[in-house]
N, C-alpha and C. Protein backbone atom coordinates (compact mmCIF):
# COMPACT_ATOMS: atom_id res chain seq x y z
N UNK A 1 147.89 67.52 74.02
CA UNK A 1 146.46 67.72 73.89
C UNK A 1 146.20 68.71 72.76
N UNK A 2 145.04 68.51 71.69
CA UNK A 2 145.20 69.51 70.50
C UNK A 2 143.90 70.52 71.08
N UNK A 3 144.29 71.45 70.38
CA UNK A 3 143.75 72.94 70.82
C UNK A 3 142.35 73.09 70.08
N UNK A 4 142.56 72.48 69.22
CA UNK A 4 141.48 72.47 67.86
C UNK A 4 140.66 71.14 68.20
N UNK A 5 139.44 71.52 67.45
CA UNK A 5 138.27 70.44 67.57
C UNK A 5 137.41 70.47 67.07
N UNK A 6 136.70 70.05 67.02
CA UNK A 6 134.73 69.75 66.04
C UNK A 6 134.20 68.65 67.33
N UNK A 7 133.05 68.74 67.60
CA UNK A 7 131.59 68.15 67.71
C UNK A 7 130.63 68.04 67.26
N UNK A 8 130.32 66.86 67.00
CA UNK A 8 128.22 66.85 66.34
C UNK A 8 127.73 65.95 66.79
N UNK A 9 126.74 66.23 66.84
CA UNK A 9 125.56 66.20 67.64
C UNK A 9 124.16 65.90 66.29
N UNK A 10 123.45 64.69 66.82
CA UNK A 10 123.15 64.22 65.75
C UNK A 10 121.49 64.13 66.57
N UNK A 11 120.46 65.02 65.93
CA UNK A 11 119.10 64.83 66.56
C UNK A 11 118.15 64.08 65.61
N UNK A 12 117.68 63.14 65.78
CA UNK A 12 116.29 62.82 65.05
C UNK A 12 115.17 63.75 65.05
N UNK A 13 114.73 64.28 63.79
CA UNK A 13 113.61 65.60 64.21
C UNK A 13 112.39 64.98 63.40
N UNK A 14 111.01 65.00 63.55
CA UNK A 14 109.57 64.69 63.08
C UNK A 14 109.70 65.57 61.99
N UNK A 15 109.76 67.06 61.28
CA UNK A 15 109.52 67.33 60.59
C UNK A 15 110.40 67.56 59.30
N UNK A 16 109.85 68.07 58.44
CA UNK A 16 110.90 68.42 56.81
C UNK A 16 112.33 69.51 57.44
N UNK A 17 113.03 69.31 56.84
CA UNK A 17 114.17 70.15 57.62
C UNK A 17 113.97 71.96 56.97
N UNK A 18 112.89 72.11 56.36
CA UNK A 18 112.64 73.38 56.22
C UNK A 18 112.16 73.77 56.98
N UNK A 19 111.45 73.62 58.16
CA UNK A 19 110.35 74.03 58.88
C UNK A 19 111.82 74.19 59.54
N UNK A 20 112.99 73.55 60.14
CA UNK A 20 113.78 73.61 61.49
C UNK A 20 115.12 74.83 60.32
N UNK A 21 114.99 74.76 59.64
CA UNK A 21 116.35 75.67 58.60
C UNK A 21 115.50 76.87 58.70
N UNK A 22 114.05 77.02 58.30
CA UNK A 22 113.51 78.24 58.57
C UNK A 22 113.87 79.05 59.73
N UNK A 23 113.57 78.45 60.99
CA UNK A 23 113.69 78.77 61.84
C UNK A 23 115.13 79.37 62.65
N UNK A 24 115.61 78.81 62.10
CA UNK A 24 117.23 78.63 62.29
C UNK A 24 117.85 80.34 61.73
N UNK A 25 117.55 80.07 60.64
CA UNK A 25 117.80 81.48 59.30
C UNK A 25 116.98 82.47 59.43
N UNK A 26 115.73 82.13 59.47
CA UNK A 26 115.29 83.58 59.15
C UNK A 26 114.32 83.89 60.39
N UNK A 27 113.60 83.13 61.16
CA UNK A 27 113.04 83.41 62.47
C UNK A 27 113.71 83.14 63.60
N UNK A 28 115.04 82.93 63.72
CA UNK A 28 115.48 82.95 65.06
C UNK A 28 115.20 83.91 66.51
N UNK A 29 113.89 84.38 66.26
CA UNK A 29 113.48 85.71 67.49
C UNK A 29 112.97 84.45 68.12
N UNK A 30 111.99 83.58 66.84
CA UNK A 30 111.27 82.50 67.57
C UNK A 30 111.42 81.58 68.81
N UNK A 31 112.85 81.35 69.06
CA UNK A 31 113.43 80.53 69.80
C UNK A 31 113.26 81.25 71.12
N UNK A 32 112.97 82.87 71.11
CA UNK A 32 112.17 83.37 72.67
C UNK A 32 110.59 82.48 73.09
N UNK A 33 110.43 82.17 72.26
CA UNK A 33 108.99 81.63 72.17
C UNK A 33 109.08 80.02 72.77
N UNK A 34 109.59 79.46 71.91
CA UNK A 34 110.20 78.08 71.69
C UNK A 34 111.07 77.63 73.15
N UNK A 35 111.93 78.11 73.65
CA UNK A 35 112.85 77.63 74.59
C UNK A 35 112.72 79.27 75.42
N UNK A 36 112.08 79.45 75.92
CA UNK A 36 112.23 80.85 76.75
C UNK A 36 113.45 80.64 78.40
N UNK A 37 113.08 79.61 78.15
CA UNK A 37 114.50 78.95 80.02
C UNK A 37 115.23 79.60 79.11
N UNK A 38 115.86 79.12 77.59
CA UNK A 38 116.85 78.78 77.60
C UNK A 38 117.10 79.97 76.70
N UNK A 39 116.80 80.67 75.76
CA UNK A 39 116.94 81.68 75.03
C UNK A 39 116.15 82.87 75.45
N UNK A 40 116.63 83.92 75.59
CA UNK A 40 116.05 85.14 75.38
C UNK A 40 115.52 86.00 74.79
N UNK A 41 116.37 86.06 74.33
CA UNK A 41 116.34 87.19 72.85
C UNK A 41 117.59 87.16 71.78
N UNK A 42 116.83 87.35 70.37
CA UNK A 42 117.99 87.38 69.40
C UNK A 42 117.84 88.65 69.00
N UNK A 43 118.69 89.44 68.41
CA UNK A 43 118.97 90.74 68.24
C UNK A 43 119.58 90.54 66.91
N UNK A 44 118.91 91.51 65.62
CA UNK A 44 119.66 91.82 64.34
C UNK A 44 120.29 93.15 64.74
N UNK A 45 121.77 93.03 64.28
CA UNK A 45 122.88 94.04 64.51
C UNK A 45 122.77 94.59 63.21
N UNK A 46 123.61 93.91 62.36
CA UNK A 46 123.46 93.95 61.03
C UNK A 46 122.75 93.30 59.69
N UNK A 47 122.86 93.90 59.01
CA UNK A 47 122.26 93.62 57.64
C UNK A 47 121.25 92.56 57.77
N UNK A 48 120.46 91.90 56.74
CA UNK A 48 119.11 91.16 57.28
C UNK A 48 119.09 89.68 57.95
N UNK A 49 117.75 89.38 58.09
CA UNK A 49 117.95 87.97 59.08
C UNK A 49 118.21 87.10 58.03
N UNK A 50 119.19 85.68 58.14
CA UNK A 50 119.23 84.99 57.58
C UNK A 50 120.26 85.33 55.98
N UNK A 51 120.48 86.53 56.12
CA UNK A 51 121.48 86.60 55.35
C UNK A 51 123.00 86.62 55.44
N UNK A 52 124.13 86.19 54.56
CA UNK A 52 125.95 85.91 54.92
C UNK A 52 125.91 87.07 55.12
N UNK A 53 126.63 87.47 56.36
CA UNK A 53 127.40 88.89 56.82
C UNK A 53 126.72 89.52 56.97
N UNK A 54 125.41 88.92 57.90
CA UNK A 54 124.93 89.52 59.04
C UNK A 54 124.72 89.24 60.31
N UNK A 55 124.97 90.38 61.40
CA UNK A 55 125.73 89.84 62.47
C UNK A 55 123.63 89.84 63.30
N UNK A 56 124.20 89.01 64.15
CA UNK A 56 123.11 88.54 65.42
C UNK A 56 123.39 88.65 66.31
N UNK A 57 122.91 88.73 68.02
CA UNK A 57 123.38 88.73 69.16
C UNK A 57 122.40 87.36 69.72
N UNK A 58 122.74 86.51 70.42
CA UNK A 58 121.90 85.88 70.93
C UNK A 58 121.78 86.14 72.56
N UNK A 59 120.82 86.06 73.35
CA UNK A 59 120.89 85.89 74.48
C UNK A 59 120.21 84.93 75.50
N UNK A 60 121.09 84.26 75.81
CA UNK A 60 120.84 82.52 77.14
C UNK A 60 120.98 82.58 78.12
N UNK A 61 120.96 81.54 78.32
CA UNK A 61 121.54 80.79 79.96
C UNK A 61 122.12 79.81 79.71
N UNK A 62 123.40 79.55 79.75
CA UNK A 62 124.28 78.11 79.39
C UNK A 62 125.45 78.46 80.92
N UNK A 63 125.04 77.06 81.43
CA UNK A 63 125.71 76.70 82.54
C UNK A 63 125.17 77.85 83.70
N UNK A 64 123.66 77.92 83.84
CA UNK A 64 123.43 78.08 84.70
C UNK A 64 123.56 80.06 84.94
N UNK A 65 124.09 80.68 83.64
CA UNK A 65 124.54 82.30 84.08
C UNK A 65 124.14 82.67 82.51
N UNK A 66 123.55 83.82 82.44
CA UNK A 66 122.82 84.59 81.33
C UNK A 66 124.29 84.81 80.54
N UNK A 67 124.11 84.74 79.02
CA UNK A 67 125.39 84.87 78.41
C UNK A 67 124.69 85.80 77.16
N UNK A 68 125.91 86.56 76.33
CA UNK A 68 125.61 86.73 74.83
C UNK A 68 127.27 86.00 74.18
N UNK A 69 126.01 85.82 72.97
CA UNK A 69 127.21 85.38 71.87
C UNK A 69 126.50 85.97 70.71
N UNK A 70 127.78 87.18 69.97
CA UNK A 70 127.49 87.62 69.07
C UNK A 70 128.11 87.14 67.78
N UNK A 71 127.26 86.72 66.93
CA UNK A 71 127.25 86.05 65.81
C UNK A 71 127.31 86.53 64.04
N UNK A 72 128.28 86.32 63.22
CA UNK A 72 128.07 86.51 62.02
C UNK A 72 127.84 85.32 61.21
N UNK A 73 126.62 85.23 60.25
CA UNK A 73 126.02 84.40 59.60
C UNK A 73 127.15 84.18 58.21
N UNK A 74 128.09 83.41 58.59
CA UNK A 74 129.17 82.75 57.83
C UNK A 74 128.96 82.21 55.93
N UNK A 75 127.91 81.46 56.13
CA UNK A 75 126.86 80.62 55.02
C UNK A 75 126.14 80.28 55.01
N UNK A 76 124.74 80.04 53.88
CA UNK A 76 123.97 79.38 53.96
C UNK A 76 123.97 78.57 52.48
N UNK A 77 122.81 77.60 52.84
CA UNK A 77 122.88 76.87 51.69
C UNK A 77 121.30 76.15 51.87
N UNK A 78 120.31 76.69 50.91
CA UNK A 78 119.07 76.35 51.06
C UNK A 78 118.70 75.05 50.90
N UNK A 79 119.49 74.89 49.87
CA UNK A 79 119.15 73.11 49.14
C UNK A 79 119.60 72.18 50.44
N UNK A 80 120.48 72.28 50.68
CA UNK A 80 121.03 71.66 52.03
C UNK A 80 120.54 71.77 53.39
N UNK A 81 119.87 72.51 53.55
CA UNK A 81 119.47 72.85 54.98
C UNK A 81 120.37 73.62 55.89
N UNK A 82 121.53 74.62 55.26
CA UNK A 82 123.11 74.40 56.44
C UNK A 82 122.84 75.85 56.62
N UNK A 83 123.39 76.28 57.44
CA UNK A 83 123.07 77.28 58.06
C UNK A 83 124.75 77.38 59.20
N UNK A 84 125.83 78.14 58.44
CA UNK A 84 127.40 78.77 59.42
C UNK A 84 126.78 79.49 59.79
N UNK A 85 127.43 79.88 61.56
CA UNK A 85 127.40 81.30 61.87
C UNK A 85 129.41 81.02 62.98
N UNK A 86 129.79 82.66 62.69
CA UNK A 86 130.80 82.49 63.30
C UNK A 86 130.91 83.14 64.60
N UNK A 87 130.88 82.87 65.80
CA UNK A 87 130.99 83.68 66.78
C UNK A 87 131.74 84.68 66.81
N UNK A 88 131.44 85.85 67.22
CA UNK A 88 132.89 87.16 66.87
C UNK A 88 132.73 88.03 68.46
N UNK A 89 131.72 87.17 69.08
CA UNK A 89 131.94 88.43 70.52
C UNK A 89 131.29 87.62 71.51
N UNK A 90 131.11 87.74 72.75
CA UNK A 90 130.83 86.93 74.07
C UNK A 90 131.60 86.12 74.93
N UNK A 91 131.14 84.96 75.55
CA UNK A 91 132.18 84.70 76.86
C UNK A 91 132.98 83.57 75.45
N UNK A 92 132.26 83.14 74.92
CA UNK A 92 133.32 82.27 73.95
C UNK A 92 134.57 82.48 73.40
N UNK A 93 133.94 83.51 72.68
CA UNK A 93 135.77 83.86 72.04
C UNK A 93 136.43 84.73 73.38
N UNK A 94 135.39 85.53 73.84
CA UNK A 94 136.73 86.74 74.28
C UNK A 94 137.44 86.18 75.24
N UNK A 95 136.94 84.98 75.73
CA UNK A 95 137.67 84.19 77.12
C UNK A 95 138.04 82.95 76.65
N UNK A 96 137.53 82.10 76.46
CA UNK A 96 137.59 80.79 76.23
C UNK A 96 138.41 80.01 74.69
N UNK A 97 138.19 80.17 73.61
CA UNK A 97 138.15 80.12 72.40
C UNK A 97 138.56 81.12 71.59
N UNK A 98 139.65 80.40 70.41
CA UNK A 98 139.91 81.82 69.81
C UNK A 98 139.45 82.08 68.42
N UNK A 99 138.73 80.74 68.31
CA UNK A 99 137.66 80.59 67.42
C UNK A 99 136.75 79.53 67.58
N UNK A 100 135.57 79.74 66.89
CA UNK A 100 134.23 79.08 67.25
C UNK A 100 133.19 79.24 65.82
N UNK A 101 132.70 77.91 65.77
CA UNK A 101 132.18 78.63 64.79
C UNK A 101 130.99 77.28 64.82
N UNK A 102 129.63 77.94 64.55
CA UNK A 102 128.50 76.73 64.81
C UNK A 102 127.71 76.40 63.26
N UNK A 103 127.57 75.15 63.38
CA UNK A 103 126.72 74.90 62.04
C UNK A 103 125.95 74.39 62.25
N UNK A 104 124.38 74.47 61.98
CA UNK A 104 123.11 73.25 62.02
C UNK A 104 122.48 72.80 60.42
N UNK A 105 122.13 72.17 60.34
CA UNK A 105 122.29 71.48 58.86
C UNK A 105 121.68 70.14 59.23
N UNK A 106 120.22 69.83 58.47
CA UNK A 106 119.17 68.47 58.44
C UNK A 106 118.90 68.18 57.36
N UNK A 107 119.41 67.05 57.27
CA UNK A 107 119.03 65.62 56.02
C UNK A 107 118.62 64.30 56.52
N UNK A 108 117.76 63.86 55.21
CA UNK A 108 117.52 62.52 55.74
C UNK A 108 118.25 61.29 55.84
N UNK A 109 118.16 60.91 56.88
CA UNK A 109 118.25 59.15 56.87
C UNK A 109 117.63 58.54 56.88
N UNK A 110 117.90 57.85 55.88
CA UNK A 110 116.26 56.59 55.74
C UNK A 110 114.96 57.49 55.69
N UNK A 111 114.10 57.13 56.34
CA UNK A 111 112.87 57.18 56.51
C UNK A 111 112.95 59.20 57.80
N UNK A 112 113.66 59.37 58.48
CA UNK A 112 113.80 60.14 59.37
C UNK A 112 114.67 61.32 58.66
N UNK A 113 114.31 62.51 59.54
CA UNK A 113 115.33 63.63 58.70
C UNK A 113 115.95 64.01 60.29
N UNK A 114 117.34 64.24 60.27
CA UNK A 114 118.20 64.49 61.59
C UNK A 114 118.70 66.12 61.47
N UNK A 115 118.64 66.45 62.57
CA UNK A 115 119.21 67.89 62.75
C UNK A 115 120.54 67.66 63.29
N UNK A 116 121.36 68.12 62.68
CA UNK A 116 122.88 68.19 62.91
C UNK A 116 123.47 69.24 63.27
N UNK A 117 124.41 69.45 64.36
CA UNK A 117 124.97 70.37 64.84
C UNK A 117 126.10 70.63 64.93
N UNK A 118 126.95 71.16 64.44
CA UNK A 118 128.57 71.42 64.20
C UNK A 118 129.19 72.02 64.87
N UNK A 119 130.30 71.94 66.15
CA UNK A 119 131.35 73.08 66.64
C UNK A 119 132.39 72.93 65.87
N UNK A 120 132.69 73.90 65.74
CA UNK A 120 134.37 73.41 65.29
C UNK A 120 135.39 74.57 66.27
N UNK A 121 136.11 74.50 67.39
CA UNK A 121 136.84 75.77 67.46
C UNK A 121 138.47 75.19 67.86
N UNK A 122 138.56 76.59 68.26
CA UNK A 122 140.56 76.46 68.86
C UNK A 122 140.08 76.64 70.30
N UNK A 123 140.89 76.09 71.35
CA UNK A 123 141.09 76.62 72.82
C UNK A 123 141.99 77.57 72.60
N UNK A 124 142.61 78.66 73.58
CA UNK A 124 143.21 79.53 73.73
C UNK A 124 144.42 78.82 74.53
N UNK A 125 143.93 77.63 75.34
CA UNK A 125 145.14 76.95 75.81
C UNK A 125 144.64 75.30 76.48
N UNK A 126 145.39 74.70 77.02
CA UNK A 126 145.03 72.91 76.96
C UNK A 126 144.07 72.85 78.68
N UNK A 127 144.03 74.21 79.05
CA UNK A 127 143.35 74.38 80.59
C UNK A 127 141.94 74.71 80.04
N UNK A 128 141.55 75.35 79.04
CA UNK A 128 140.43 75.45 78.30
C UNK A 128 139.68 73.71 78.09
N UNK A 129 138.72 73.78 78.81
CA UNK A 129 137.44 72.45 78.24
C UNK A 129 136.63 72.80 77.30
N UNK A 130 136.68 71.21 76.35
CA UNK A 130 135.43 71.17 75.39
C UNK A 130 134.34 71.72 75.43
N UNK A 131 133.95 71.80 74.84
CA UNK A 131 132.55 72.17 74.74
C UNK A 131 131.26 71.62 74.69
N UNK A 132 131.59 70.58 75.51
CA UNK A 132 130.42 69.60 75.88
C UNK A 132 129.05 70.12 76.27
N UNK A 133 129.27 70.85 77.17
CA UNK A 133 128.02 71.32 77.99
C UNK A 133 127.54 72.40 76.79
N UNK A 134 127.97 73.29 76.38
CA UNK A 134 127.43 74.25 75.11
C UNK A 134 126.65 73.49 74.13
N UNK A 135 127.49 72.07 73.67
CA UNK A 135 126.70 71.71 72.63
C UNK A 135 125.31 70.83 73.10
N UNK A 136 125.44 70.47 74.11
CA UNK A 136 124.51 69.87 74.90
C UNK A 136 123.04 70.73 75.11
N UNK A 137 123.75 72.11 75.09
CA UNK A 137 122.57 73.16 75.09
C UNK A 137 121.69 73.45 73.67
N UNK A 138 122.91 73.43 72.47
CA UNK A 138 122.48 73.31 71.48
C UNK A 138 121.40 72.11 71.54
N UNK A 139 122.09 71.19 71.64
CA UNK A 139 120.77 69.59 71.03
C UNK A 139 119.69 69.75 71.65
N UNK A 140 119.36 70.14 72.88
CA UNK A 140 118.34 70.31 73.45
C UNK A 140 117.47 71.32 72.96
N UNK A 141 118.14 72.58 72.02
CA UNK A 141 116.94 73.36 71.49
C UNK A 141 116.84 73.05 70.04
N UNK A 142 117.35 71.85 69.75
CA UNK A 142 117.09 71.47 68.26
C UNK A 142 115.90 70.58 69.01
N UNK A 143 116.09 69.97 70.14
CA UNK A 143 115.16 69.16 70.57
C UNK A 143 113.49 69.98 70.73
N UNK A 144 113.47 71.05 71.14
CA UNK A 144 112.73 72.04 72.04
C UNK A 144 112.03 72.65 70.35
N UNK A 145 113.00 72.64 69.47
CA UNK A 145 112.31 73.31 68.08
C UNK A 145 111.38 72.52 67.47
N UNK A 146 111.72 70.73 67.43
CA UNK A 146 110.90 69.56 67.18
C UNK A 146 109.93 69.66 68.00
N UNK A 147 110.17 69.70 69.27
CA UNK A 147 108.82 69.65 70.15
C UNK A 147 107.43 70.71 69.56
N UNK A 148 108.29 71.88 69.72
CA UNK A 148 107.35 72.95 68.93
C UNK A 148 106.73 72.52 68.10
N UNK A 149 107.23 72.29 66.61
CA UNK A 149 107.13 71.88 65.49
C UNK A 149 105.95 71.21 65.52
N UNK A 150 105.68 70.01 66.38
CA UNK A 150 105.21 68.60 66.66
C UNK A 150 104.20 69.41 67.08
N UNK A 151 103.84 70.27 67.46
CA UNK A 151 102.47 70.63 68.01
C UNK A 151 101.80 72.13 66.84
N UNK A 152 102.69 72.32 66.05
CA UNK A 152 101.80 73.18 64.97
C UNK A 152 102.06 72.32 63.69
């Protein structure tokens, strides 16, 4: 069984992928607003929002129990819509994973522009499960950001 992996997760979204990259990069507090079940609060640790090598804290509920995952903003890339961040603290790495690392990134197809979602990590061992249910949480607030969107 390999230790290593990627998932994506592929959303159809109504709007320009700036309105969902904005959000992503530089207003991520928003997502208290936007998905309050499901997000809490985001926290700037370091250096500014939306900028490489600065760290974030996020705070959820995934699988049912309040979590943080603390985050360094890996890359961005405006023209593209992409937006790395690497996990460096929470139940992910310090238990589960010995790396993790998330990407969201929207382009068009055809006529539609899709929000895309990237895992890529290591298990720590083959008793460690995918990350199904995490990314599942993800699509749903790419879903929850469109919904928003759709009404301003």
């Amino acid at each position: 069984m390999a230790l290593s992996g990627k998932l994506i997760c592929y959303v159809e979204i109504s709007k320009s992928g700036d309105i969902f990259h904005d959000i992503i990069r530089h207003n991520p507090h928003e997502m208290v607003a936007i998905a309050p079940e499901k997000v809490h609060d985001c926290e700037l640790h370091e250096g500014e929002r939306g900028v490489v090598g600065s760290v974030v804290s996020w705070h959820f509920t995934y699988d049912g129990k309040k979590e943080i995952s603390k985050q360094i903003i890996e890359s961005v890339n405006e023209e593209n819509h992409t937006v790395s961040f690497k996990v460096i603290g929470g139940e992910l790495v310090d238990k589960l994973y010995k790396s993790f690392r998330i990407t969201f990134h929207v382009e068009p197809k055809g006529d539609v522009q899709v929000g895309t979602v990237t895992l890529e990590f290591e298990k720590r061992d083959t008793s460690v499960p995918y990350p199904t249910s995490f990314m599942d949480l993800l699509c749903s607030l790419v879903k929850d950001m469109d919904a928003h969107n759709k009404a301003t």
